[in-house]
N, C-alpha and C. Protein backbone atom coordinates (compact mmCIF):
# COMPACT_ATOMS: atom_id res chain seq x y z
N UNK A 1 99.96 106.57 82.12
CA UNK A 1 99.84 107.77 82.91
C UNK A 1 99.15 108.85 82.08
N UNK A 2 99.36 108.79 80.62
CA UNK A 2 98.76 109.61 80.05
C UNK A 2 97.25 109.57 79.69
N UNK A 3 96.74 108.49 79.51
CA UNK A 3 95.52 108.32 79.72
C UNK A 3 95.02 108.73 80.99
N UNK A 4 95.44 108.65 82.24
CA UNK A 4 94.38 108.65 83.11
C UNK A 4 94.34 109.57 83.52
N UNK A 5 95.63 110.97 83.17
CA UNK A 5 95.80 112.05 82.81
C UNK A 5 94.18 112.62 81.81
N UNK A 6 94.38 112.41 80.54
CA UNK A 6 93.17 112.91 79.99
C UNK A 6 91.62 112.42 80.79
N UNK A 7 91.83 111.02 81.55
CA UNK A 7 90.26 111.03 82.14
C UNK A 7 90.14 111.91 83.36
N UNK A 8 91.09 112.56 83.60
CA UNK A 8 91.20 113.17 84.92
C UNK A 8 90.74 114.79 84.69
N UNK A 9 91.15 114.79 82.74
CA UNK A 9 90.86 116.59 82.39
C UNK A 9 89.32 116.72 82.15
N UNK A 10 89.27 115.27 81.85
CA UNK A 10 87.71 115.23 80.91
C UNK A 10 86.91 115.23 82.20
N UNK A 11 87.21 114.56 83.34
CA UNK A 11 85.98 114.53 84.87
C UNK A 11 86.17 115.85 85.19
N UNK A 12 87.52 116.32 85.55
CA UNK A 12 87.27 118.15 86.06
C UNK A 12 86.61 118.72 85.32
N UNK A 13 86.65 118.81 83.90
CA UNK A 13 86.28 119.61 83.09
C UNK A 13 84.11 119.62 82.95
N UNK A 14 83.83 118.13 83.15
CA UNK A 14 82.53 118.01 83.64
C UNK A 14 81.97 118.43 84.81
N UNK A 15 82.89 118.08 85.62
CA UNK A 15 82.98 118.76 87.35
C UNK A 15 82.83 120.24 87.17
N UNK A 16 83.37 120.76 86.37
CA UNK A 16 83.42 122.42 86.37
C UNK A 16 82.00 123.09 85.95
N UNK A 17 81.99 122.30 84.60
CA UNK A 17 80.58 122.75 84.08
C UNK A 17 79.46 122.68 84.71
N UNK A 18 79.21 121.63 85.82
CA UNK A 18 77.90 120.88 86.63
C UNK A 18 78.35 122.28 87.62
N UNK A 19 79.17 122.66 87.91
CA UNK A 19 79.59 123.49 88.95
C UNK A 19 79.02 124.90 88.88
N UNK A 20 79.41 125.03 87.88
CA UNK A 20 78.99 126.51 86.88
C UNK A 20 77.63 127.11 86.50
N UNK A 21 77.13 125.56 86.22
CA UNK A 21 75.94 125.60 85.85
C UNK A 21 74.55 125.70 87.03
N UNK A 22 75.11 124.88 88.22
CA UNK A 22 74.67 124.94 89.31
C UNK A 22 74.61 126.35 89.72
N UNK A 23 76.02 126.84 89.62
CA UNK A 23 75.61 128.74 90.52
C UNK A 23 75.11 129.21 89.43
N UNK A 24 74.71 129.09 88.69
CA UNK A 24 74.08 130.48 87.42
C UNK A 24 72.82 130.01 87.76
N UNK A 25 72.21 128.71 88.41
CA UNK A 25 70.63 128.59 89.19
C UNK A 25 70.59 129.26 90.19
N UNK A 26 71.50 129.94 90.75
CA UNK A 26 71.52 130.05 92.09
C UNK A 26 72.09 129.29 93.52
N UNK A 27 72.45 128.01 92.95
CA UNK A 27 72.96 126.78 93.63
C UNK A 27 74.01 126.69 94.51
N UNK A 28 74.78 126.75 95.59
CA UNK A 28 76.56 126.70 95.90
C UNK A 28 76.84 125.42 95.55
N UNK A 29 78.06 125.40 94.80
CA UNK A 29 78.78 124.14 94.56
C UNK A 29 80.72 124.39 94.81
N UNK A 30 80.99 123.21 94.89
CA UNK A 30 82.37 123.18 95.11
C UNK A 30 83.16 123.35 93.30
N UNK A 31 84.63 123.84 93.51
CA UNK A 31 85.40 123.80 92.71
C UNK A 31 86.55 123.04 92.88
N UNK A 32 85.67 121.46 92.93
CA UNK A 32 86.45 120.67 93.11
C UNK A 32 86.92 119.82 91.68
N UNK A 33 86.53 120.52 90.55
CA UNK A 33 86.80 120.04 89.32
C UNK A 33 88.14 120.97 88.75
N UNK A 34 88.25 121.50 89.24
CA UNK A 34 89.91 122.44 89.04
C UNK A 34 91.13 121.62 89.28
N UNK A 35 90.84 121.00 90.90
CA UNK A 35 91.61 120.19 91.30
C UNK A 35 92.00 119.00 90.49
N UNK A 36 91.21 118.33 89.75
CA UNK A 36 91.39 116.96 88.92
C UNK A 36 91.68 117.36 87.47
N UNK A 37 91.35 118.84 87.04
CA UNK A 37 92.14 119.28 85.71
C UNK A 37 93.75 119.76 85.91
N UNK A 38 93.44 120.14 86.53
CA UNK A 38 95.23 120.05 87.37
C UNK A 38 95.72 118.87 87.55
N UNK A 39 95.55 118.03 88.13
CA UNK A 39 96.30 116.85 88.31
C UNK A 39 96.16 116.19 87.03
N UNK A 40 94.97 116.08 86.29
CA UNK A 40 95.51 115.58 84.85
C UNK A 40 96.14 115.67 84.16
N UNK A 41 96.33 117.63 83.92
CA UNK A 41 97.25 118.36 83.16
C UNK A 41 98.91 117.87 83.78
N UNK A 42 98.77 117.89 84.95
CA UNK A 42 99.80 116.80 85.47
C UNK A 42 100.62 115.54 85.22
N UNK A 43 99.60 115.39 84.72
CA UNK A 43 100.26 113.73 84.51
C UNK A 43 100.08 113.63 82.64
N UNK A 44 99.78 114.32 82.44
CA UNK A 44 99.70 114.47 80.94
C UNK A 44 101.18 115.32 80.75
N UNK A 45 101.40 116.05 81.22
CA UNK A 45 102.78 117.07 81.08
C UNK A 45 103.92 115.96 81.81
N UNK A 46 103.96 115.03 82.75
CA UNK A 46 105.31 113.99 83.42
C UNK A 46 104.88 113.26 81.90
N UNK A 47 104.04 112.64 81.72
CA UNK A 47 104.00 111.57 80.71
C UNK A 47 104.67 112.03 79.60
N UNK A 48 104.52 113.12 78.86
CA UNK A 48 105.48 113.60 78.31
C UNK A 48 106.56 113.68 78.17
N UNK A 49 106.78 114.48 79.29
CA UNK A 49 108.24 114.59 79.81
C UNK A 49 109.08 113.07 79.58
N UNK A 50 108.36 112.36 80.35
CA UNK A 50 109.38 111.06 80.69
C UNK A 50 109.64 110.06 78.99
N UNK A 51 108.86 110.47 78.03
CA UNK A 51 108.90 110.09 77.02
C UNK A 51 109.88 110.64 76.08
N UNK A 52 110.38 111.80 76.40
CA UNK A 52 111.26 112.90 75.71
C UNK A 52 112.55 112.68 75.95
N UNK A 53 112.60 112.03 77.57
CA UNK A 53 114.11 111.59 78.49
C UNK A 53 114.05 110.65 78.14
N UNK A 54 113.33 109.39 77.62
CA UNK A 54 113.89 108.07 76.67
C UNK A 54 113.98 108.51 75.55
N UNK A 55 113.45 109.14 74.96
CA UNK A 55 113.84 108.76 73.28
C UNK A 55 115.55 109.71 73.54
N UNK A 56 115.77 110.73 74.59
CA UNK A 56 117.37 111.14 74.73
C UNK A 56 118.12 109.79 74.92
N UNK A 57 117.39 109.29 76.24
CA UNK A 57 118.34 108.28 76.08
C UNK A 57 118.65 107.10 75.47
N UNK A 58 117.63 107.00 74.44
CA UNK A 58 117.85 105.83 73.18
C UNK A 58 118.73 106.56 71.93
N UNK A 59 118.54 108.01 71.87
CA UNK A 59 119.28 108.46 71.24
C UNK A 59 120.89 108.56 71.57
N UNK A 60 121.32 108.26 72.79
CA UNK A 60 122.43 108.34 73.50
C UNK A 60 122.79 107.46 73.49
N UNK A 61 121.97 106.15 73.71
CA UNK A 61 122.49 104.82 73.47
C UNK A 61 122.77 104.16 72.42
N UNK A 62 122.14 104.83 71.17
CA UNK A 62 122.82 104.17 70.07
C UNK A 62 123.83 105.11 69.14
N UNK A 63 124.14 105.81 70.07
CA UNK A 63 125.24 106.41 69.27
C UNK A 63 126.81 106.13 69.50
């Protein structure tokens, strides 16, 4: 989960720039690369999480 988390920050984060770069030509583009740095940051922050609630509960279990 955590990987596909970071490929998800690294595509928004390209998504943003192509985005950015597009309106400073003059261009309209979507800010649809926000959306997939969010959901990465997402799943990068549960992946975490859920790694923190096992090592509690390996710590709980061997005590």
């Amino acid at each position: 989960m955590r990987a596909w988390g970071i490929i998800l920050i690294v595509f928004g984060s390209l998504s943003l720039l192509g985005t950015l770069l597009a309106a400073a030509n003059g261009a309209a583009g979507s800010g649809g690369g926000i959306l997939f740095i969010v959901l990465g940051a997402y799943l990068v922050h549960r992946a975490k999480q859920k790694k923190e609630e096992k090592n509690q509960h390996d710590d709980w279990s061997n005590e």
